[in-house]
PDB file of N, CA and C in Angstrom:
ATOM      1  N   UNK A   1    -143.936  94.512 -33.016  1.00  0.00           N
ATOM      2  CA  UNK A   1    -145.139  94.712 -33.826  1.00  0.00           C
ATOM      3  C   UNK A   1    -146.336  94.776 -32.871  1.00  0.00           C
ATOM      4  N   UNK A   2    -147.325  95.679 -32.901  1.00  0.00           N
ATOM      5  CA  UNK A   2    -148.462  96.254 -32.135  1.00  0.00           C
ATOM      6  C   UNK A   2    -149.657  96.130 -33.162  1.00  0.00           C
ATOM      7  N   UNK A   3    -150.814  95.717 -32.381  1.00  0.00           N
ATOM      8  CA  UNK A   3    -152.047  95.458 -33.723  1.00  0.00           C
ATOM      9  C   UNK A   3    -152.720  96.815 -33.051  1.00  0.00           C
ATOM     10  N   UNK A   4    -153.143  97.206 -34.280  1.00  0.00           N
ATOM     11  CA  UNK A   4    -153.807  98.820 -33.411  1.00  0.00           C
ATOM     12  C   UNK A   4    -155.355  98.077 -33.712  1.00  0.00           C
ATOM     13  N   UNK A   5    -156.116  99.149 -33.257  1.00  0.00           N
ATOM     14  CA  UNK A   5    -157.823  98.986 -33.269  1.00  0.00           C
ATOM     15  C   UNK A   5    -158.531 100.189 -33.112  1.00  0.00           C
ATOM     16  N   UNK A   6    -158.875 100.820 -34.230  1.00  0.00           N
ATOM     17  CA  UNK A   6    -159.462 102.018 -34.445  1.00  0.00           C
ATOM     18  C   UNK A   6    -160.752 101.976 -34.485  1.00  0.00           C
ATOM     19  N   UNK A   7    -161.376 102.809 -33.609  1.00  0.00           N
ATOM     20  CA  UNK A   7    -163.131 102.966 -33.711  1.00  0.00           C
ATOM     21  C   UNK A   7    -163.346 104.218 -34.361  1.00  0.00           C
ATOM     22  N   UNK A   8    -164.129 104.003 -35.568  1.00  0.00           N
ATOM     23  CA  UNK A   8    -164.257 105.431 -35.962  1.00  0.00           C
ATOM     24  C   UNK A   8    -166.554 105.812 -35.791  1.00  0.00           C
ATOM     25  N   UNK A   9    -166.475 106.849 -35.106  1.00  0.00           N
ATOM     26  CA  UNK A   9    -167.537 107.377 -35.119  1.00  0.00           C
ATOM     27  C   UNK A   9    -168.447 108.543 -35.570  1.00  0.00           C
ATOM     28  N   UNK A  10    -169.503 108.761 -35.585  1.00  0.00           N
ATOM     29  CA  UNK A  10    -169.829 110.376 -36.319  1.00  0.00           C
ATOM     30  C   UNK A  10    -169.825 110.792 -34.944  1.00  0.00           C
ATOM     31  N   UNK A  11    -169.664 112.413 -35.177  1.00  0.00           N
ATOM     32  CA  UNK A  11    -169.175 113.116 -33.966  1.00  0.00           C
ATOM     33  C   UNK A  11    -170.713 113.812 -33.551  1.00  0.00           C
ATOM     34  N   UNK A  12    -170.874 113.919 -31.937  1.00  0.00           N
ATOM     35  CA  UNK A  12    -171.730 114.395 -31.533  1.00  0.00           C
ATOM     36  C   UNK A  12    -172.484 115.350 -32.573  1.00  0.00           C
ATOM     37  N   UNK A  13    -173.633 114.729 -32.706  1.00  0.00           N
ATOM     38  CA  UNK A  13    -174.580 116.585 -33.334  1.00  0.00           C
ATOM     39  C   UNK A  13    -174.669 116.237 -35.004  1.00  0.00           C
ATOM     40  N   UNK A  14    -173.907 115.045 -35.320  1.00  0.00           N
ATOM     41  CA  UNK A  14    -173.810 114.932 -36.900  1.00  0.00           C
ATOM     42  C   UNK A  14    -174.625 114.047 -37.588  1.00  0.00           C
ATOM     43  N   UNK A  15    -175.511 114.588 -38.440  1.00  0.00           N
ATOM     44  CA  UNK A  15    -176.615 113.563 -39.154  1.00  0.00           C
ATOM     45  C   UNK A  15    -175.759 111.775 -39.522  1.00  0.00           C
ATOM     46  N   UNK A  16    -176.593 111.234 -39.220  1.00  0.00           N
ATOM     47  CA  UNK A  16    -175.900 109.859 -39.170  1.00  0.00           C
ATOM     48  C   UNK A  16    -177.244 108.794 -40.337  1.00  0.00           C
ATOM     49  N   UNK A  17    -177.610 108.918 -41.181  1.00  0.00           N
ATOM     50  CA  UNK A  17    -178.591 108.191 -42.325  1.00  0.00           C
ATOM     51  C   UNK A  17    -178.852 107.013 -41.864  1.00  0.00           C
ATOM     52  N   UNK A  18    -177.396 106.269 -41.707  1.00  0.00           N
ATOM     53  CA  UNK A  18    -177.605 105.029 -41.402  1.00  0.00           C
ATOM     54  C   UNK A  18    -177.872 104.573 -40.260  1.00  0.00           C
ATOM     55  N   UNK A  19    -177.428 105.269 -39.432  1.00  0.00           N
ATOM     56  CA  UNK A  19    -177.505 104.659 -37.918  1.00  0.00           C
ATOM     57  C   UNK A  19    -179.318 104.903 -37.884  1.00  0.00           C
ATOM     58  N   UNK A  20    -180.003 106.129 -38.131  1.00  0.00           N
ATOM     59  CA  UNK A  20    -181.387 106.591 -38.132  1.00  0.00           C
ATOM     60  C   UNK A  20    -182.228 105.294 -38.673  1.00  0.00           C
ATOM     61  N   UNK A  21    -181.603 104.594 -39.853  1.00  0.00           N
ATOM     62  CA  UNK A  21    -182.448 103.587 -40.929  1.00  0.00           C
ATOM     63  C   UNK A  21    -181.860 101.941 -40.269  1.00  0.00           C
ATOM     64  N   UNK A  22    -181.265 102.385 -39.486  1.00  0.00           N
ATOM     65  CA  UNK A  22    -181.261 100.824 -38.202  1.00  0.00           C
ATOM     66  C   UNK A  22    -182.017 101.228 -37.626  1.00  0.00           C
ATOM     67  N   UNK A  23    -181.870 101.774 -36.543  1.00  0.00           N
ATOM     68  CA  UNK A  23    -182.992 102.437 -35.682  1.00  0.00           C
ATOM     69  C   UNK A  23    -184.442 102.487 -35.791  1.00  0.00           C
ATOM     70  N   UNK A  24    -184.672 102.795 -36.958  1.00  0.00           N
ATOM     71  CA  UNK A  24    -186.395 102.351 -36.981  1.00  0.00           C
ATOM     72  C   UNK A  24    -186.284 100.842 -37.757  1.00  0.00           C
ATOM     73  N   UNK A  25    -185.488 100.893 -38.400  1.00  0.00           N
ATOM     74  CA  UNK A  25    -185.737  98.708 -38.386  1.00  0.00           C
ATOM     75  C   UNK A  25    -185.827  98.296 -37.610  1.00  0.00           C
ATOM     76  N   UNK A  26    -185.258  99.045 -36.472  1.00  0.00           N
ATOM     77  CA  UNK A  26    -185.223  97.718 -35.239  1.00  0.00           C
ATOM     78  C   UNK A  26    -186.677  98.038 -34.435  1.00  0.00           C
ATOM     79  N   UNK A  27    -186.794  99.625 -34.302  1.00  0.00           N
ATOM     80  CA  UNK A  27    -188.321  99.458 -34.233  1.00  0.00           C
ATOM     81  C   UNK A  27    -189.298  98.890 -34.753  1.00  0.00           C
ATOM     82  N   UNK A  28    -189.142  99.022 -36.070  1.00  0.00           N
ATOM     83  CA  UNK A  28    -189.803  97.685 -36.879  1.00  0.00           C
ATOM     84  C   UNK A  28    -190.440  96.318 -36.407  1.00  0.00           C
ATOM     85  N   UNK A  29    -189.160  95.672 -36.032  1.00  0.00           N
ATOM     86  CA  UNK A  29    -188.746  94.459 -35.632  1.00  0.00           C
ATOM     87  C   UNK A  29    -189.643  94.317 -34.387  1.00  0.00           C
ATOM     88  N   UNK A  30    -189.858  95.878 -33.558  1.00  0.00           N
ATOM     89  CA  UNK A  30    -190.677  95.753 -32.217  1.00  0.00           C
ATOM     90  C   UNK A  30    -189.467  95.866 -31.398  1.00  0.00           C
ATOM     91  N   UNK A  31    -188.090  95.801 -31.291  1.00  0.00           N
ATOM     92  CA  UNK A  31    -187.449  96.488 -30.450  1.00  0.00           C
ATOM     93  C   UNK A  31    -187.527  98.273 -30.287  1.00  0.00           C
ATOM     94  N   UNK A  32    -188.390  98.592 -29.543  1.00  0.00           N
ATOM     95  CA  UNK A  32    -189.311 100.093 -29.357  1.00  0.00           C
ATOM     96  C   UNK A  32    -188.080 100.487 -28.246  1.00  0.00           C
ATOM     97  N   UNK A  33    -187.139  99.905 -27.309  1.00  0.00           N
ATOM     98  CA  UNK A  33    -186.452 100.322 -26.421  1.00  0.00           C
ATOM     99  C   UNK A  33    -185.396 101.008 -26.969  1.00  0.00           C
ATOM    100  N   UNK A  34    -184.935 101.100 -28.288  1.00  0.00           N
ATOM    101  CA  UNK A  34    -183.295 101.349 -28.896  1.00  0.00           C
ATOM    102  C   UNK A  34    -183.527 102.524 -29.211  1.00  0.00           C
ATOM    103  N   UNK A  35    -182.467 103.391 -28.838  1.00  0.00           N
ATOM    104  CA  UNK A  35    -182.053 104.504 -29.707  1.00  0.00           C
ATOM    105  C   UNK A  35    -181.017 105.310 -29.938  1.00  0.00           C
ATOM    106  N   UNK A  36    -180.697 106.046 -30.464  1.00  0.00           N
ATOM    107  CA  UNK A  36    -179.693 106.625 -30.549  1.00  0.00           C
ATOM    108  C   UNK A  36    -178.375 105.991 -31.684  1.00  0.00           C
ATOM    109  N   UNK A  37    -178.881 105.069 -32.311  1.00  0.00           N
ATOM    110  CA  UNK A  37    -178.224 104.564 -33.030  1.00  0.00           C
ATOM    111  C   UNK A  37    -177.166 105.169 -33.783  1.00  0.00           C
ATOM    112  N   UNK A  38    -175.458 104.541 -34.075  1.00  0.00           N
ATOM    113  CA  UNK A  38    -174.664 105.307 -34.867  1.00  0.00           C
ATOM    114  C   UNK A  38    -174.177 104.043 -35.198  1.00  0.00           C
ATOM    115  N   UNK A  39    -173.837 104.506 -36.680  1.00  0.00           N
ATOM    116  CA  UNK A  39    -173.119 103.240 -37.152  1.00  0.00           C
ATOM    117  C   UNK A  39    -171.414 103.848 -37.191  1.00  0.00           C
ATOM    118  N   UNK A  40    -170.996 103.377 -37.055  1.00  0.00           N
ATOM    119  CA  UNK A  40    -169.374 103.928 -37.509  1.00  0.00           C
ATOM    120  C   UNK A  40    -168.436 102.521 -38.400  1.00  0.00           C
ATOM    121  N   UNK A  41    -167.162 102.445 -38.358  1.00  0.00           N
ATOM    122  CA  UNK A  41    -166.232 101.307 -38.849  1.00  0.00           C
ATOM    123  C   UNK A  41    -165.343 101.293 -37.984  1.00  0.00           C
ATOM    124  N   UNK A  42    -164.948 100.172 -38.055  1.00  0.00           N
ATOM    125  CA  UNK A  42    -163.613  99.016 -37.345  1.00  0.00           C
ATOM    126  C   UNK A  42    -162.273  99.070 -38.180  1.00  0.00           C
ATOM    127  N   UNK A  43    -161.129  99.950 -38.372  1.00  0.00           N
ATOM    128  CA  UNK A  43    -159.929  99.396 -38.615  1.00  0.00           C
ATOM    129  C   UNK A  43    -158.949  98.838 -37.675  1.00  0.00           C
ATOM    130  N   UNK A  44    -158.304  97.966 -38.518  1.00  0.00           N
ATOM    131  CA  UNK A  44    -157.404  97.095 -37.757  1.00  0.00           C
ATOM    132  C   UNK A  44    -156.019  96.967 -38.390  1.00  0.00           C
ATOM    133  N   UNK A  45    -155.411  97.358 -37.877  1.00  0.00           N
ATOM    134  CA  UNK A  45    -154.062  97.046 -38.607  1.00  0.00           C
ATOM    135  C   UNK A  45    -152.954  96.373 -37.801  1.00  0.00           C
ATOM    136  N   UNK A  46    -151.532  96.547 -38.451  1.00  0.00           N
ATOM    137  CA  UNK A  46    -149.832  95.770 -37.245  1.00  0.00           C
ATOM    138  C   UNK A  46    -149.721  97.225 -37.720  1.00  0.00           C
ATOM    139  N   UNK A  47    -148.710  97.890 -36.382  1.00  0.00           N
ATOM    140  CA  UNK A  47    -148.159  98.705 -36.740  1.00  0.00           C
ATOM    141  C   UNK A  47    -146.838  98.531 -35.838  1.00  0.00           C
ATOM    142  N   UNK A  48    -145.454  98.618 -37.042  1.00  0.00           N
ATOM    143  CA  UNK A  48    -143.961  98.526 -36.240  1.00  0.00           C
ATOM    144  C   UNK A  48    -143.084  99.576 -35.821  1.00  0.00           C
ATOM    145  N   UNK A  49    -143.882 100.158 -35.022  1.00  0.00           N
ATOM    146  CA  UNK A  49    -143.049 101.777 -34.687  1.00  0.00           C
ATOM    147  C   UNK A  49    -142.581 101.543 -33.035  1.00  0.00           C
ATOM    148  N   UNK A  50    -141.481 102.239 -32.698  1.00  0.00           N
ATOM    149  CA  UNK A  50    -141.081 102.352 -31.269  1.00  0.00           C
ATOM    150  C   UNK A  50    -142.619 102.779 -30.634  1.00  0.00           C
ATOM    151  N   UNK A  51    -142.643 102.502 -29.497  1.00  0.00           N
ATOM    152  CA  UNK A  51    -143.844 102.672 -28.079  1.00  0.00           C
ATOM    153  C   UNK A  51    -144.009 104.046 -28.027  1.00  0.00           C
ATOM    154  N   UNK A  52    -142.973 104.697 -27.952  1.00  0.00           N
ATOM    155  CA  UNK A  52    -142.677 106.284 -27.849  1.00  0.00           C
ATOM    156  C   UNK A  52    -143.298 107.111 -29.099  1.00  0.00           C
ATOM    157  N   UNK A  53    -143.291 106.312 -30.283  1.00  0.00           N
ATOM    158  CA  UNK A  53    -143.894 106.936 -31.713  1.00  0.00           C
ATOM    159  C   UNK A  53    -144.936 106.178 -31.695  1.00  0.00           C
ATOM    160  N   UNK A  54    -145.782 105.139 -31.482  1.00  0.00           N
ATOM    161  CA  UNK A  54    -147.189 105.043 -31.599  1.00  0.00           C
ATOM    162  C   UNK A  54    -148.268 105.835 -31.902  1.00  0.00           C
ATOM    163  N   UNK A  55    -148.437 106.426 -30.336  1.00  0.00           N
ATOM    164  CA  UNK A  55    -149.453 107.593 -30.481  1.00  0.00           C
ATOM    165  C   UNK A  55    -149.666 108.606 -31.642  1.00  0.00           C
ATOM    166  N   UNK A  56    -148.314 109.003 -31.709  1.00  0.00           N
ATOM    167  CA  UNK A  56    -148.237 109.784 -32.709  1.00  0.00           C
ATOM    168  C   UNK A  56    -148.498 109.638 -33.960  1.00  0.00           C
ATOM    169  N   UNK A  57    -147.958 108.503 -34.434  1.00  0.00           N
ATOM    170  CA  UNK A  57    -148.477 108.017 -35.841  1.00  0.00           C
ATOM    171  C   UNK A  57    -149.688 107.548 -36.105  1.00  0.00           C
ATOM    172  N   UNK A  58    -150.399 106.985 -35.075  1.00  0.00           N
ATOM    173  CA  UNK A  58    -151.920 106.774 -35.502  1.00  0.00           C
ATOM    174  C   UNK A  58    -152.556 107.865 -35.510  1.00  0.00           C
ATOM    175  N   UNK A  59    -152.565 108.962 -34.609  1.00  0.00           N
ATOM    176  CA  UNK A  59    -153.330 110.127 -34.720  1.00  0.00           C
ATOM    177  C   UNK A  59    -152.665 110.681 -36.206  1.00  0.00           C
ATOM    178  N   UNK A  60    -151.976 110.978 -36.374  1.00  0.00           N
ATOM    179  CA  UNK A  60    -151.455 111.644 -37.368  1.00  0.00           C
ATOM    180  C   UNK A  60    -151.915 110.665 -38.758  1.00  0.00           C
ATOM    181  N   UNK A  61    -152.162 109.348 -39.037  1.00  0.00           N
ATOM    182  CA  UNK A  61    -152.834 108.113 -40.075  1.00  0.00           C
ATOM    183  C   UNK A  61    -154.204 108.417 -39.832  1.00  0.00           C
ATOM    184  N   UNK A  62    -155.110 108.831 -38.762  1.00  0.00           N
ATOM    185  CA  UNK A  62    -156.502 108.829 -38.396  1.00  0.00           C
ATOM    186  C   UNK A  62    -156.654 110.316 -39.166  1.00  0.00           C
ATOM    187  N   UNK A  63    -156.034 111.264 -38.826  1.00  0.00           N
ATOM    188  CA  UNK A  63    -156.716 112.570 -39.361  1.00  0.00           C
ATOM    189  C   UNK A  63    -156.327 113.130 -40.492  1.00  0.00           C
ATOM    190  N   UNK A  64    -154.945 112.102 -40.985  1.00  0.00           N
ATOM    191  CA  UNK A  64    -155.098 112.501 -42.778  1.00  0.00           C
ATOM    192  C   UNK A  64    -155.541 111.384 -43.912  1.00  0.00           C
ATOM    193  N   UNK A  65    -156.126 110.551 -43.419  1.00  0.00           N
ATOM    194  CA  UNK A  65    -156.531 109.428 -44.467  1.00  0.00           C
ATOM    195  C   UNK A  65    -157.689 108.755 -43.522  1.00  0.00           C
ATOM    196  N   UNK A  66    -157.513 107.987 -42.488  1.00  0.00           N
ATOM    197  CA  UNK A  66    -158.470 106.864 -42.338  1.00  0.00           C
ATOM    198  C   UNK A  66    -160.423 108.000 -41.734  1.00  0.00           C
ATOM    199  N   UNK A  67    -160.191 108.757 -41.240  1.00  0.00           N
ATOM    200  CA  UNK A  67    -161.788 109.292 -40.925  1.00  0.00           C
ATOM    201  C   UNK A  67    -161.457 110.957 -41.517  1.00  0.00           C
ATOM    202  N   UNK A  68    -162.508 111.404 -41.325  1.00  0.00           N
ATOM    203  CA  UNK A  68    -163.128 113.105 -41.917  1.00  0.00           C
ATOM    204  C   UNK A  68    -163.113 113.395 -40.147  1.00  0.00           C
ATOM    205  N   UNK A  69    -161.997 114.077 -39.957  1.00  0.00           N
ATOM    206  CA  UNK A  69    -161.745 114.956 -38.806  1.00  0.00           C
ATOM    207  C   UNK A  69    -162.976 115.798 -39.288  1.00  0.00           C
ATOM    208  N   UNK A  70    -163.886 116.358 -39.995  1.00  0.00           N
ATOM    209  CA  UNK A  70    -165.257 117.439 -40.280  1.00  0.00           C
ATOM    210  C   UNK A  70    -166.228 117.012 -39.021  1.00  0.00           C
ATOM    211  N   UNK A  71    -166.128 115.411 -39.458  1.00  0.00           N
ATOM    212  CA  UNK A  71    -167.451 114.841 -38.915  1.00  0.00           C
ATOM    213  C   UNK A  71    -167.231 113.616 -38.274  1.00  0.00           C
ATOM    214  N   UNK A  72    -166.267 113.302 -38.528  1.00  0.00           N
ATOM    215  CA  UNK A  72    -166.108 112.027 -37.561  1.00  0.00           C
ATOM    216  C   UNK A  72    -164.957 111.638 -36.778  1.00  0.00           C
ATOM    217  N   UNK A  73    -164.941 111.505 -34.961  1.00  0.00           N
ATOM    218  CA  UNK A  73    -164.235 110.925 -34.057  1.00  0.00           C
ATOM    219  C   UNK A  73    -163.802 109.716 -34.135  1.00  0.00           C
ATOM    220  N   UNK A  74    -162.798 109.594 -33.290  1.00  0.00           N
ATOM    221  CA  UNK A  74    -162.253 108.413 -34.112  1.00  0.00           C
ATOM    222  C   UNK A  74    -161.327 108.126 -32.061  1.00  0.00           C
ATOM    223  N   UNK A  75    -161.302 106.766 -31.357  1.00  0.00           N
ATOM    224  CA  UNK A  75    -160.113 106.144 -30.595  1.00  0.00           C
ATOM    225  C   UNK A  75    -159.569 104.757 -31.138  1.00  0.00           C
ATOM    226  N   UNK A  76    -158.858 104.474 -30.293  1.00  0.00           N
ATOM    227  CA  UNK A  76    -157.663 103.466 -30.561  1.00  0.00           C
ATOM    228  C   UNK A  76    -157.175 102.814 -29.113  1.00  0.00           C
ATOM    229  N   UNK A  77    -156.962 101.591 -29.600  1.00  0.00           N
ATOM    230  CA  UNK A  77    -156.537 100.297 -28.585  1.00  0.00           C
ATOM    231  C   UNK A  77    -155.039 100.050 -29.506  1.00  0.00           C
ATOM    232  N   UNK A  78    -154.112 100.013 -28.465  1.00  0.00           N
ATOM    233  CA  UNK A  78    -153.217  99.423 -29.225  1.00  0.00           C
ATOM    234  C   UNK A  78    -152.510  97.990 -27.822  1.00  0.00           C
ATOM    235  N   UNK A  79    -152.350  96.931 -29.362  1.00  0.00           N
ATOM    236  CA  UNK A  79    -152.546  96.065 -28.296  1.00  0.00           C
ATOM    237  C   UNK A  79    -151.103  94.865 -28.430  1.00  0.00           C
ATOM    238  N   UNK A  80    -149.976  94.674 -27.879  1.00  0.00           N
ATOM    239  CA  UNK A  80    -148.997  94.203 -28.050  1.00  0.00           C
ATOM    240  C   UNK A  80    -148.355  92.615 -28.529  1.00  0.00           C
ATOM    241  N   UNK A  81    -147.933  92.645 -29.219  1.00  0.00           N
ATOM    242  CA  UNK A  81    -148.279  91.181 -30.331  1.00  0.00           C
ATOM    243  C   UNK A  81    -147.439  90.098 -29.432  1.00  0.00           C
TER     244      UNK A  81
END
């Protein structure tokens, strides 16, 4: 059993709402140094597949269910239990 760790992100060039509406909060706040803000999500799962089928099955779980291959990138840590 392997715990995976998926970062999912918006992909270069893609309007991001939220990351923009941190970004001036934090200017707000008077942190004037930040930018570029993106928010993305954290999945985490066990996954029990041979070493040899890993790769494969998370890419293949990432681009038909867990993110929008349109607009959002996505890596992975997989990390051995």
């Amino acid at each position: 059993m392997a715990k995976v760790k998926i970062y999912v992100t918006p992909k270069q060039g893609v309007l991001d709402p939220q990351g923009k509406t941190v970004e001036a909060a934090l200017h707000t706040l008077g942190y004037k140094n930040v930018a570029g803000v993106k928010i993305g999500k954290y999945i985490e799962l066990e996954l029990n597949a041979r070493p040899a089928d890993r790769e494969k099955q998370i890419n293949e779980m990432c681009k038909k269910l867990l993110t929008n291959p349109v607009i959002e990138d996505f890596t992975f840590q997989v990390v051995e239990a």
